[in-house]
Protein backbone atom coordinates (compact mmCIF):
# COMPACT_ATOMS: atom_id res chain seq x y z
CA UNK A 1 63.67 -4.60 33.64
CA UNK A 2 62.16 -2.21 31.04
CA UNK A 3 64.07 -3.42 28.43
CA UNK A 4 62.71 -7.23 29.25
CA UNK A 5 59.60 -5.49 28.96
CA UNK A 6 59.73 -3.78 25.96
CA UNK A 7 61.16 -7.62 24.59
CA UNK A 8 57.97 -8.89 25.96
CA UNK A 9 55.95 -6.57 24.07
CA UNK A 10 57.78 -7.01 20.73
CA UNK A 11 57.34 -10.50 21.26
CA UNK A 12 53.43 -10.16 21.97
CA UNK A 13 52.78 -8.15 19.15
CA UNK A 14 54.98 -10.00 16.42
CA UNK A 15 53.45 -13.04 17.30
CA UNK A 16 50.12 -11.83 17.23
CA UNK A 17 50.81 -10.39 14.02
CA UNK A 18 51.82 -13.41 12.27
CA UNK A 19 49.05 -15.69 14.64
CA UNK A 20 46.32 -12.97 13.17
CA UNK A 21 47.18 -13.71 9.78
CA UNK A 22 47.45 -17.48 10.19
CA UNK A 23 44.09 -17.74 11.41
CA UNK A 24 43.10 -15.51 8.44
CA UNK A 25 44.69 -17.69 6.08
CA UNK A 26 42.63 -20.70 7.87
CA UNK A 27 39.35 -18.50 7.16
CA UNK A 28 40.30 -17.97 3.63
CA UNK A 29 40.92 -21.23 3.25
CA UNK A 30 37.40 -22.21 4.87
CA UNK A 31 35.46 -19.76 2.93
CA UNK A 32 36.66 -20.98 -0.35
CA UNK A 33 36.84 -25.15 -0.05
CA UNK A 34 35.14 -25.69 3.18
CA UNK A 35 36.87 -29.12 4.72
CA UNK A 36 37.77 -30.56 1.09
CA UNK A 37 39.63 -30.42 -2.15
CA UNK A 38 42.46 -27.33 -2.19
CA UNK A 39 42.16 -26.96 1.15
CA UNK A 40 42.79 -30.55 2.12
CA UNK A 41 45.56 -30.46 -0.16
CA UNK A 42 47.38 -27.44 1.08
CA UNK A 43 46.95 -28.35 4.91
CA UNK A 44 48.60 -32.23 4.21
CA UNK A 45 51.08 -30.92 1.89
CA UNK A 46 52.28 -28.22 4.17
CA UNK A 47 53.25 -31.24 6.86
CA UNK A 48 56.04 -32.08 5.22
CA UNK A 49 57.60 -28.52 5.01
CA UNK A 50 56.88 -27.84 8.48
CA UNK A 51 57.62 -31.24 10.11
CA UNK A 52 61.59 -30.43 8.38
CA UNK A 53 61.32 -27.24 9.74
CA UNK A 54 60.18 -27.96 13.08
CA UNK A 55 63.49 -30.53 13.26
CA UNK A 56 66.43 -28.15 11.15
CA UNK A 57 64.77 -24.81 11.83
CA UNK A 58 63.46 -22.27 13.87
CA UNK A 59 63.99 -23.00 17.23
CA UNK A 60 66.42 -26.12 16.38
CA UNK A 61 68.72 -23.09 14.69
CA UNK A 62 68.12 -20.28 17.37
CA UNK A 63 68.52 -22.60 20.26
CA UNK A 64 72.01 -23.19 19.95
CA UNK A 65 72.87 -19.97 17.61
CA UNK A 66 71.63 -16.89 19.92
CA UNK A 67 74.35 -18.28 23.12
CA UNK A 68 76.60 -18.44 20.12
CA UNK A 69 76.84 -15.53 18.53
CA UNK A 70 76.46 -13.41 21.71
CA UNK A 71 80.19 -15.38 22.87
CA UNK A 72 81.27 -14.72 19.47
CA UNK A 73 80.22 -10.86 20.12
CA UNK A 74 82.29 -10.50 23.33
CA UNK A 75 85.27 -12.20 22.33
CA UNK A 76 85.65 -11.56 18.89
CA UNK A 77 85.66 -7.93 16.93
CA UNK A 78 83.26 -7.21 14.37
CA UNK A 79 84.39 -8.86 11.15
CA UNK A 80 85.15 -12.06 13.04
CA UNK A 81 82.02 -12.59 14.02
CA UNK A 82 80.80 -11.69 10.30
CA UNK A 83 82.94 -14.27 9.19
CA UNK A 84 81.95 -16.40 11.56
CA UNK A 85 78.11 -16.20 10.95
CA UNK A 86 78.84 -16.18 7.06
CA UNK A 87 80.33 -19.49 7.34
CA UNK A 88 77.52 -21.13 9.56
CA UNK A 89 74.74 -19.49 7.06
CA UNK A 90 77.21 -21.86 4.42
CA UNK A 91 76.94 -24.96 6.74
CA UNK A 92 72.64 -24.48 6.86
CA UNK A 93 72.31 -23.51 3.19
CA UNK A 94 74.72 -26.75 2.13
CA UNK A 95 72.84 -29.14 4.65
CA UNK A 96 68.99 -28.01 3.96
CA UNK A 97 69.83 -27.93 0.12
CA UNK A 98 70.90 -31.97 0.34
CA UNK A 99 67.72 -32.49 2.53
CA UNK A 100 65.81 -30.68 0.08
CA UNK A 101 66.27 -33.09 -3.02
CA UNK A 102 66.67 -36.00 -0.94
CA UNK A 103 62.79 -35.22 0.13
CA UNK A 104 61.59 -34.13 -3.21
CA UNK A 105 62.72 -36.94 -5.47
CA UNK A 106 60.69 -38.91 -2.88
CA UNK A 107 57.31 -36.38 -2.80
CA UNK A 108 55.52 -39.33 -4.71
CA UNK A 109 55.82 -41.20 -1.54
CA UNK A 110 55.37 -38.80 1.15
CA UNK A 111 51.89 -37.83 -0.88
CA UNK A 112 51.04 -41.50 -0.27
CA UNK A 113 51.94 -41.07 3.64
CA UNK A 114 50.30 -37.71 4.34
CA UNK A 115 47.20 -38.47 2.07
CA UNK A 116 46.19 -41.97 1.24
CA UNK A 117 42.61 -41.24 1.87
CA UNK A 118 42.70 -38.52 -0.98
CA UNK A 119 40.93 -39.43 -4.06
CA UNK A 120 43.29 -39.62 -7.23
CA UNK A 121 42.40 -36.73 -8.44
CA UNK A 122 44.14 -34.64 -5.99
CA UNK A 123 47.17 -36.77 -5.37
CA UNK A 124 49.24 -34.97 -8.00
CA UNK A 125 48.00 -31.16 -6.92
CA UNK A 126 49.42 -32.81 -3.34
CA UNK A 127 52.79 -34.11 -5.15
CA UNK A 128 53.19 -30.67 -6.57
CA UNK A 129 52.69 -28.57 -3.33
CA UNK A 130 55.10 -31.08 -1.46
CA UNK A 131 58.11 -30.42 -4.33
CA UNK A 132 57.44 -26.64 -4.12
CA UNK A 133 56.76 -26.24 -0.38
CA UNK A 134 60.09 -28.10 0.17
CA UNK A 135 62.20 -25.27 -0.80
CA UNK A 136 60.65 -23.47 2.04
CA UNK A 137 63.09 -25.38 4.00
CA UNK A 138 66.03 -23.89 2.74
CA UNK A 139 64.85 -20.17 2.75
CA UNK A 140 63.71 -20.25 6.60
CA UNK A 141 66.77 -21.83 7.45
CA UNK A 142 68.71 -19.19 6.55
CA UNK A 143 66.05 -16.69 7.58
CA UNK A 144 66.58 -18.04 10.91
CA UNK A 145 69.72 -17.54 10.99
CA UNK A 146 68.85 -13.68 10.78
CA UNK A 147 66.48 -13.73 13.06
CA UNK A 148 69.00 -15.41 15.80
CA UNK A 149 71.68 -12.65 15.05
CA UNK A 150 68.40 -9.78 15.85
CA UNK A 151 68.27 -11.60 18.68
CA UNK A 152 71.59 -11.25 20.11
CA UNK A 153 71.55 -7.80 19.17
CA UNK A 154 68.51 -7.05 21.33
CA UNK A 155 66.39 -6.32 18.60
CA UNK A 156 63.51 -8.43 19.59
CA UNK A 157 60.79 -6.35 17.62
CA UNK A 158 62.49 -6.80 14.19
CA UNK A 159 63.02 -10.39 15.32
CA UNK A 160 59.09 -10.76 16.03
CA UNK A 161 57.78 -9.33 13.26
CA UNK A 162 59.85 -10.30 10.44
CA UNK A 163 58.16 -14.02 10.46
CA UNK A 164 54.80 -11.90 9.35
CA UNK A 165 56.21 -11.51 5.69
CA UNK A 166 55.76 -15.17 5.07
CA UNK A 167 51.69 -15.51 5.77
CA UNK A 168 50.92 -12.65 4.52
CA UNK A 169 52.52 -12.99 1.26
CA UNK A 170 50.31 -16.46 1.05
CA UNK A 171 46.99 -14.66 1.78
CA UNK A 172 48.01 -12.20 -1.26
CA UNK A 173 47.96 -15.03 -3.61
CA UNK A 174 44.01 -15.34 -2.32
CA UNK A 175 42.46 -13.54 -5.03
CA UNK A 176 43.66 -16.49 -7.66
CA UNK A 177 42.95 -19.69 -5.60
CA UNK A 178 41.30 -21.56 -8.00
CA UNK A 179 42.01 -25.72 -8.84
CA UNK A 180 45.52 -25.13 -8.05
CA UNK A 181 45.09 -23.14 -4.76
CA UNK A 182 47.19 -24.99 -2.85
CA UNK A 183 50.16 -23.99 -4.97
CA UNK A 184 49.66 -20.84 -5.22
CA UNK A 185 49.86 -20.63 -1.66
CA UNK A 186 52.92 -22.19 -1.55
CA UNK A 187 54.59 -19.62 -4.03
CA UNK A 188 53.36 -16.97 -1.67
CA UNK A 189 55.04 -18.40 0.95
CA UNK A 190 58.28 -18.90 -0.23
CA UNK A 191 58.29 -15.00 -1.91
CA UNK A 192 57.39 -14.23 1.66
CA UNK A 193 60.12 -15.73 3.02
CA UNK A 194 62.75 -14.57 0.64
CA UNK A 195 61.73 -11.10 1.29
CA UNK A 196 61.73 -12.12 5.13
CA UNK A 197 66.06 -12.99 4.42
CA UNK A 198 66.55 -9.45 1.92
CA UNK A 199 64.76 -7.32 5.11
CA UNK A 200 66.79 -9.40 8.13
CA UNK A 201 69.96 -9.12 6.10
CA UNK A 202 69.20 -5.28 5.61
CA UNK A 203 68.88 -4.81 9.03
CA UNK A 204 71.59 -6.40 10.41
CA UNK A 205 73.80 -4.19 8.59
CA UNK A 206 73.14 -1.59 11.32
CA UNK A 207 74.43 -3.70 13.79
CA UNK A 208 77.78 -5.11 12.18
CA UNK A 209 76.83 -8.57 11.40
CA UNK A 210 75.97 -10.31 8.50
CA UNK A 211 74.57 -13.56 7.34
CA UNK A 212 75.11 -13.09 3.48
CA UNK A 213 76.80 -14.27 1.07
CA UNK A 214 77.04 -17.43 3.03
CA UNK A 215 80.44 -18.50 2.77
CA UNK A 216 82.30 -22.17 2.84
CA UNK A 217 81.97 -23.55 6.10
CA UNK A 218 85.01 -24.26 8.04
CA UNK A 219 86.44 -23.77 11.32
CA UNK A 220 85.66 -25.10 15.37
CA UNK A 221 82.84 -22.69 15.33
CA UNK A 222 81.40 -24.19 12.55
CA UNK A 223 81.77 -27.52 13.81
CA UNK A 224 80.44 -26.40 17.15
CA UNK A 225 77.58 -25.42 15.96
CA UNK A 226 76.35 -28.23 13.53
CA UNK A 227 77.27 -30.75 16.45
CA UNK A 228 74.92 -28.75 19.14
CA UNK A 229 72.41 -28.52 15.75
CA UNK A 230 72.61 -32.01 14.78
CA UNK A 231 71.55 -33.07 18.72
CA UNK A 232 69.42 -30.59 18.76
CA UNK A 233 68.21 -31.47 15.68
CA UNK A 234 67.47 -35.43 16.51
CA UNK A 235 65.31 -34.24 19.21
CA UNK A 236 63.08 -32.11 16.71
CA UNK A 237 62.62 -34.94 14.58
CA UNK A 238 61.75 -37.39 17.12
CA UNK A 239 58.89 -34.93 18.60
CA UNK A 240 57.84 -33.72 15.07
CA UNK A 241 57.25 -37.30 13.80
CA UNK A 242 54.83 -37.20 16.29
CA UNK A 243 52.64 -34.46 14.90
CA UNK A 244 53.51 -35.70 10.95
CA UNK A 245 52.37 -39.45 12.40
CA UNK A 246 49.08 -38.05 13.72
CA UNK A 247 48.14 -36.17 10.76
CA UNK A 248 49.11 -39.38 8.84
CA UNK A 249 46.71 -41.33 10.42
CA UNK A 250 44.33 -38.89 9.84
CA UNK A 251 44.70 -38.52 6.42
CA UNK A 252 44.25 -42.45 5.79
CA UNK A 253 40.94 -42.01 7.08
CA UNK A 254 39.75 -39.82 4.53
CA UNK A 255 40.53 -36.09 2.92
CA UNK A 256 37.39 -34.62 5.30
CA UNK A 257 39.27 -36.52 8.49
CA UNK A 258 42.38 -34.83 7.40
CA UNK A 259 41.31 -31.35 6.89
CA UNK A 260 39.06 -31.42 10.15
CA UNK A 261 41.91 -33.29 11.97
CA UNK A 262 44.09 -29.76 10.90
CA UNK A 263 41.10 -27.36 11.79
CA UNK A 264 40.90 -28.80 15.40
CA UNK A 265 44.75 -28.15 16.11
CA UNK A 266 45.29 -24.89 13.87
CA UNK A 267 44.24 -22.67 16.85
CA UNK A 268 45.88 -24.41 19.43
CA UNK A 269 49.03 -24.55 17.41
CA UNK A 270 48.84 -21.02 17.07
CA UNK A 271 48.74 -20.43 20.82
CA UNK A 272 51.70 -22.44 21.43
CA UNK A 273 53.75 -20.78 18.75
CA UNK A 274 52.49 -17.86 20.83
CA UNK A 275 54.39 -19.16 24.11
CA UNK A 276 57.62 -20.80 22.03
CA UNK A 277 58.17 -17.17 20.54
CA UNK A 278 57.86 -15.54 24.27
CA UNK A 279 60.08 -18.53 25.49
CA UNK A 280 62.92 -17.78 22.25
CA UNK A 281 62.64 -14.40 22.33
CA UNK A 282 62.10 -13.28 26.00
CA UNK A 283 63.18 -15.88 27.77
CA UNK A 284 66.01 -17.48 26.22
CA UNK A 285 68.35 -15.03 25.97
CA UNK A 286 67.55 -13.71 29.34
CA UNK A 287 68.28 -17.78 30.99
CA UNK A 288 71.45 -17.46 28.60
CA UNK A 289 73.07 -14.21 30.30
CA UNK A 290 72.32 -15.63 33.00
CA UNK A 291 74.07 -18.64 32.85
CA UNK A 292 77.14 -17.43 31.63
CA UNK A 293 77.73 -14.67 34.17
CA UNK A 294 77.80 -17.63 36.40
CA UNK A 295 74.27 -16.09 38.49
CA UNK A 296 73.41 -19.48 39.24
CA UNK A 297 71.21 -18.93 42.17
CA UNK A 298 69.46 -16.48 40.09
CA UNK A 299 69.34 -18.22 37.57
CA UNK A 300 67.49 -21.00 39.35
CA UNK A 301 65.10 -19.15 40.82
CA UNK A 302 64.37 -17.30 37.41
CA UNK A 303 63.76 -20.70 35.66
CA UNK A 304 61.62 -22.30 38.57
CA UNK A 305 59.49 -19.32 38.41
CA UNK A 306 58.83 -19.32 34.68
CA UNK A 307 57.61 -22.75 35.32
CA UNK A 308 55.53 -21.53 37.56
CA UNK A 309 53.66 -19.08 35.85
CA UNK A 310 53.60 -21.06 32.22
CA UNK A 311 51.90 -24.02 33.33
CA UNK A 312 49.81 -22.46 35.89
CA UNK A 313 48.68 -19.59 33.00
CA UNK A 314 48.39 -22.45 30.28
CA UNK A 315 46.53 -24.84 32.60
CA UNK A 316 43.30 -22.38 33.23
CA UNK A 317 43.52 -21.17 29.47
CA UNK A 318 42.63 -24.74 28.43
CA UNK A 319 40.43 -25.31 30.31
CA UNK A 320 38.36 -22.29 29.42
CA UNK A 321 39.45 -23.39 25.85
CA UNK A 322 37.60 -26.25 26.03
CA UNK A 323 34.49 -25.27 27.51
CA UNK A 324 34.40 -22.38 24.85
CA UNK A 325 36.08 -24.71 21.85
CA UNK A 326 32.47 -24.88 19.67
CA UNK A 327 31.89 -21.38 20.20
CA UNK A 328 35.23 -20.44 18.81
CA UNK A 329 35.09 -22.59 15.71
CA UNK A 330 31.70 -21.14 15.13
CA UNK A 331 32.89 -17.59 15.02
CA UNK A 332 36.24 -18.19 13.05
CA UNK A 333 35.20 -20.84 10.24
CA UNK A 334 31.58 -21.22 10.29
CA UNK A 335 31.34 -19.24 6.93
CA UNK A 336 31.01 -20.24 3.35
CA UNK A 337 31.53 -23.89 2.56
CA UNK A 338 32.49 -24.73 6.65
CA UNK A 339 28.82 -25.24 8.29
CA UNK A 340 27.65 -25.00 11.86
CA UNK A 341 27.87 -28.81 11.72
CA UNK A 342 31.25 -29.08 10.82
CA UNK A 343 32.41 -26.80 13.80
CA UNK A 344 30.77 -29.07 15.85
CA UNK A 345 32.78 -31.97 14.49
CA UNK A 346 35.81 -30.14 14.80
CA UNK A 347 35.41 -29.27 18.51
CA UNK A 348 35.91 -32.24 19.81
CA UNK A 349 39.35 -32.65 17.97
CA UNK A 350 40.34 -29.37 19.46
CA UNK A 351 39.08 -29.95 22.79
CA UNK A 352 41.25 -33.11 23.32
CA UNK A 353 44.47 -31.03 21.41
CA UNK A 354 44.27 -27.99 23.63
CA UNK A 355 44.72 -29.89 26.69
CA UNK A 356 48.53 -30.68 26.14
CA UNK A 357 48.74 -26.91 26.80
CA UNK A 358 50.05 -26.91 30.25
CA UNK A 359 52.77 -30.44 29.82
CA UNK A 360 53.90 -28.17 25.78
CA UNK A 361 54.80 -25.25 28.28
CA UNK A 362 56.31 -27.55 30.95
CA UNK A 363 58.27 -29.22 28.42
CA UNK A 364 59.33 -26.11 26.18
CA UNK A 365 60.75 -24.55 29.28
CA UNK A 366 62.45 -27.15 30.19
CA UNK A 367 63.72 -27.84 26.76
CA UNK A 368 65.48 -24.88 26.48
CA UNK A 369 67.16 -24.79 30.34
CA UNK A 370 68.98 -27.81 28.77
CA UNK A 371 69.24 -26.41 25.22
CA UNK A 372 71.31 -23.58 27.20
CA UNK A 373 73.71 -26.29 28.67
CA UNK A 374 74.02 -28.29 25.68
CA UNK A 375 72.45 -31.08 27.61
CA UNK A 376 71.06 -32.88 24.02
CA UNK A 377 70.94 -36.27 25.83
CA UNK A 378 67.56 -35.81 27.94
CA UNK A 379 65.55 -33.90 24.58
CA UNK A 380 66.67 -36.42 22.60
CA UNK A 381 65.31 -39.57 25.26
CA UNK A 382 62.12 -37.43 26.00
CA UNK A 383 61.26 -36.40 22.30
CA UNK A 384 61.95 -40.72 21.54
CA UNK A 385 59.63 -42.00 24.59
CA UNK A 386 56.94 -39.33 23.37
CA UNK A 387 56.99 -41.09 19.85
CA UNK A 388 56.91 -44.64 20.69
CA UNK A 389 53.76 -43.64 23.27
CA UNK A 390 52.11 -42.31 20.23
CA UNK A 391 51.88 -44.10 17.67
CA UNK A 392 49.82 -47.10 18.76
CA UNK A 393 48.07 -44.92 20.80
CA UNK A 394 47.38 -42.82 17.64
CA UNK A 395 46.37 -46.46 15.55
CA UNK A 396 44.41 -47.38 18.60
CA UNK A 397 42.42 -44.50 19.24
CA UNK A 398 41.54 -43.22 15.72
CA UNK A 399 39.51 -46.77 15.30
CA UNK A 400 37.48 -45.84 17.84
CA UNK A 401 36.92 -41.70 17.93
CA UNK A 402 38.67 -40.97 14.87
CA UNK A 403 40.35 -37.47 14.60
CA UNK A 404 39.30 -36.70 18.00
CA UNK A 405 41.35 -39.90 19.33
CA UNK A 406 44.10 -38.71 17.49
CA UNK A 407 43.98 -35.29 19.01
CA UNK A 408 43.87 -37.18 22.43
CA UNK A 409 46.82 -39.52 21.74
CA UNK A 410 48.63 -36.37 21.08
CA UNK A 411 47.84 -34.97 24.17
CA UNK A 412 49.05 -38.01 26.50
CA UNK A 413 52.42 -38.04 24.23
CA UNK A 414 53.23 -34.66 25.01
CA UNK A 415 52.63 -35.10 28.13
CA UNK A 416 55.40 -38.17 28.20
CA UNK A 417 57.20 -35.87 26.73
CA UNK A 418 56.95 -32.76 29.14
CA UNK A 419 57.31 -34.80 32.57
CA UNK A 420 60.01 -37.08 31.66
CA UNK A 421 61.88 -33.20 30.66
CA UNK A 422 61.40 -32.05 34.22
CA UNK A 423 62.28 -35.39 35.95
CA UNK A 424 65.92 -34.58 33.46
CA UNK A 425 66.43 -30.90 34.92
CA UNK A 426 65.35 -31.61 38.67
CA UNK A 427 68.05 -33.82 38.59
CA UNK A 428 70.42 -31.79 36.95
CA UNK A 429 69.44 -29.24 39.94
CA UNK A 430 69.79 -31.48 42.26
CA UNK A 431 73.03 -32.89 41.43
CA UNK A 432 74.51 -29.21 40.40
CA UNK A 433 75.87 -30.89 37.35
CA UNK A 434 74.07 -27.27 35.20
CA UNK A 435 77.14 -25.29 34.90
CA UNK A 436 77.21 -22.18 32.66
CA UNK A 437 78.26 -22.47 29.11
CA UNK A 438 82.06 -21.20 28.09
């Protein structure tokens, strides 16, 4: 129990680490170009980035990675499961490389999608960002692949506060933001996260494993893998698009839609990336062990109670959220070029966003008791249904209440998304089809 503590607190202070200097980044970026130009451009450009890494990333890598190399650690000595991991970092560096030039020779195009409200002037400072916030891609995937292996090791606080390098390497490029700002970010970022892999590869030396040179992937691990990843992997897309479709419509209504649109959900964001690194790091490989020591009844009751306390906890958070949403806009932006007015504009587009909290922590949960399983089939149905739900909604509602519609049709897709997850692992508990993975 104290060492699920001490995870806990890792966890807690990594995120809050990398949360802290998110939300400075946003007041940076408020300070200097208030709800237009740079900062416009920088917050659509980014979408595209992090939609690919929300969907070949991240979770989609850790989720079926930290159950894998902790098998691979049991029954396997040391420089097999080096090999091993060498040859997976291959498979992710060969598929996000492909992904990357198949997305930038078409950054003309996604600038159109993410911001056809923009005046011409910006569209090629957007174009830019896109190309060079693409490669991002293939650095956290393989960062990721790091950060699963601390994982497995038990070494949740290098795990948690790796991720900081990344931000904080952005807001050091502040002192420059000029007409290209949004760039510059960018090439913070991705110097951030390439000294994110150098410090997670240094580390894991300690323990035995390694991740680099990636090596040519081969073998039924491999293949294990990228079919779990690929599943997993669908799922992300389908419940990204939904989130890269909402800021779309956003940004066709205009460049001050756009950048309030990503204003109103920054914080919230934040606070779920909060709860997805408890659930990842915490959580996650605690279900996991259980599971495959076959403690089902444990294990069950374990899960059930997480529920419990996430949506319960999340629930009464939001709603104090949104009573104090103005307040809290006031006190972070309301500086510089971002007025008391515009906080009041951007309220309402958080209010509506923050109340997905409770169904996001219903559904993450639940995500990852059948990410444990390999049960793909349900994410992949769930993440689909949430989609379809949203985008007319989306079209519908931004006629009428513009970004704060959107925000709203956001909300009632993730909720779709977070119900239809339980009604797929109540049934998997009531039929006792769950078994642990081998």
């Amino acid at each position: 129990m104290s060492r699920l503590r001490s995870a806990v607190f890792d966890t807690v202070a990594g995120a809050a680490a990398y949360g802290l200097l998110l939300i400075l980044m946003d007041i940076l970026l408020a300070l200097r170009y208030g709800l237009g130009g740079q900062a416009a451009v920088f917050q659509a450009a980014y979408q595209v980035p992090a939609t690919l890494l929300a969907i070949l990333s991240g979770g989609a890598i850790i989720g079926p990675l930290v159950p894998l190399i902790s098998r691979l650690k049991r029954h396997t000595d040391g420089a097999i499961a080096r090999q091993e991991l060498r040859r997976i970092a291959g498979f992710v560096a060969g598929s996000h490389t492909l992904v990357v030039l198949v997305f930038a020779a078409s950054a003309g195009t996604l600038g159109t999608l993410v911001g056809n409200g923009f005046p011409r002037e910006l569209q090629g400072d957007l174009v830019a960002a896109i190309r060079w916030g693409l490669l991002l891609l293939l650095a956290h995937g393989l960062a990721s692949i790091g950060v699963s292996a601390l994982l497995s090791c038990g070494r949740v606080g290098a795990a948690s506060l790796v991720p900081a390098l990344t931000p904080l390497a952005g807001i050091a490029t502040f002192p420059w933001w000029g007409e290209d700002g949004a760039s510059l970010i960018v090439y913070g970022y991705l110097a951030g996260t390439a000294i994110q892999i150098v410090a997670t590869a240094g580390l894991l030396r300690r323990t035995g494993l390694a991740f680099l040179p990636p090596s040519i992937p081969r073998g039924q691990v491999v293949r294990k893998f990228a079919m779990t990843f690929a599943a997993t992997g669908l799922a992300h897309a389908a419940l990204s698009a939904v989130l890269l479709v909402n800021t779309a419509v956003a940004g066709g209504l205009s460049e001050r839609e756009l950048a309030g649109f990503s204003y109103g959900t920054k914080l919230v964001m934040l606070a779920l990336a909060f709860l997805t690194s408890l659930v990842n790091n915490v959580g996650l490989p605690h279900l996991s062990d259980l599971a495959h020591q076959a403690q089902r009844n444990q294990y069950w009751r374990m899960l059930f109670r997480i529920l419990r306390l996430a949506v319960g906890g999340s629930t009464a958070i939001a709603l104090i959220w949104v009573a104090g949403a103005e307040e809290m806009l006031r006190i972070v932006y309301a500086r510089g070029n971002f007025t008391l007015a515009d906080a009041s504009a951007v309220a309402s587009i958080q209010r509506a966003f923050v109340l997905q909290a409770p169904f996001y922590a219903l559904g993450l949960i639940c995500w990852r008791a059948l990410n444990i399983e390999g049960k793909s089939g349900p994410m992949v149905i769930a993440s689909a249904m949430a989609l379809a739900v949203d985008v007319p909604l989306a079209i519908w509602a931004s006629g009428n209440w513009a970004s704060a519609g959107i925000a709203g049709a956001h909300t009632i897709a993730t909720a779709v998304w977070g119900l239809l997850l339980l009604a797929a692992v109540l049934r998997e508990y009531r039929s006792g089809n769950i078994r642990g993975a081998t």
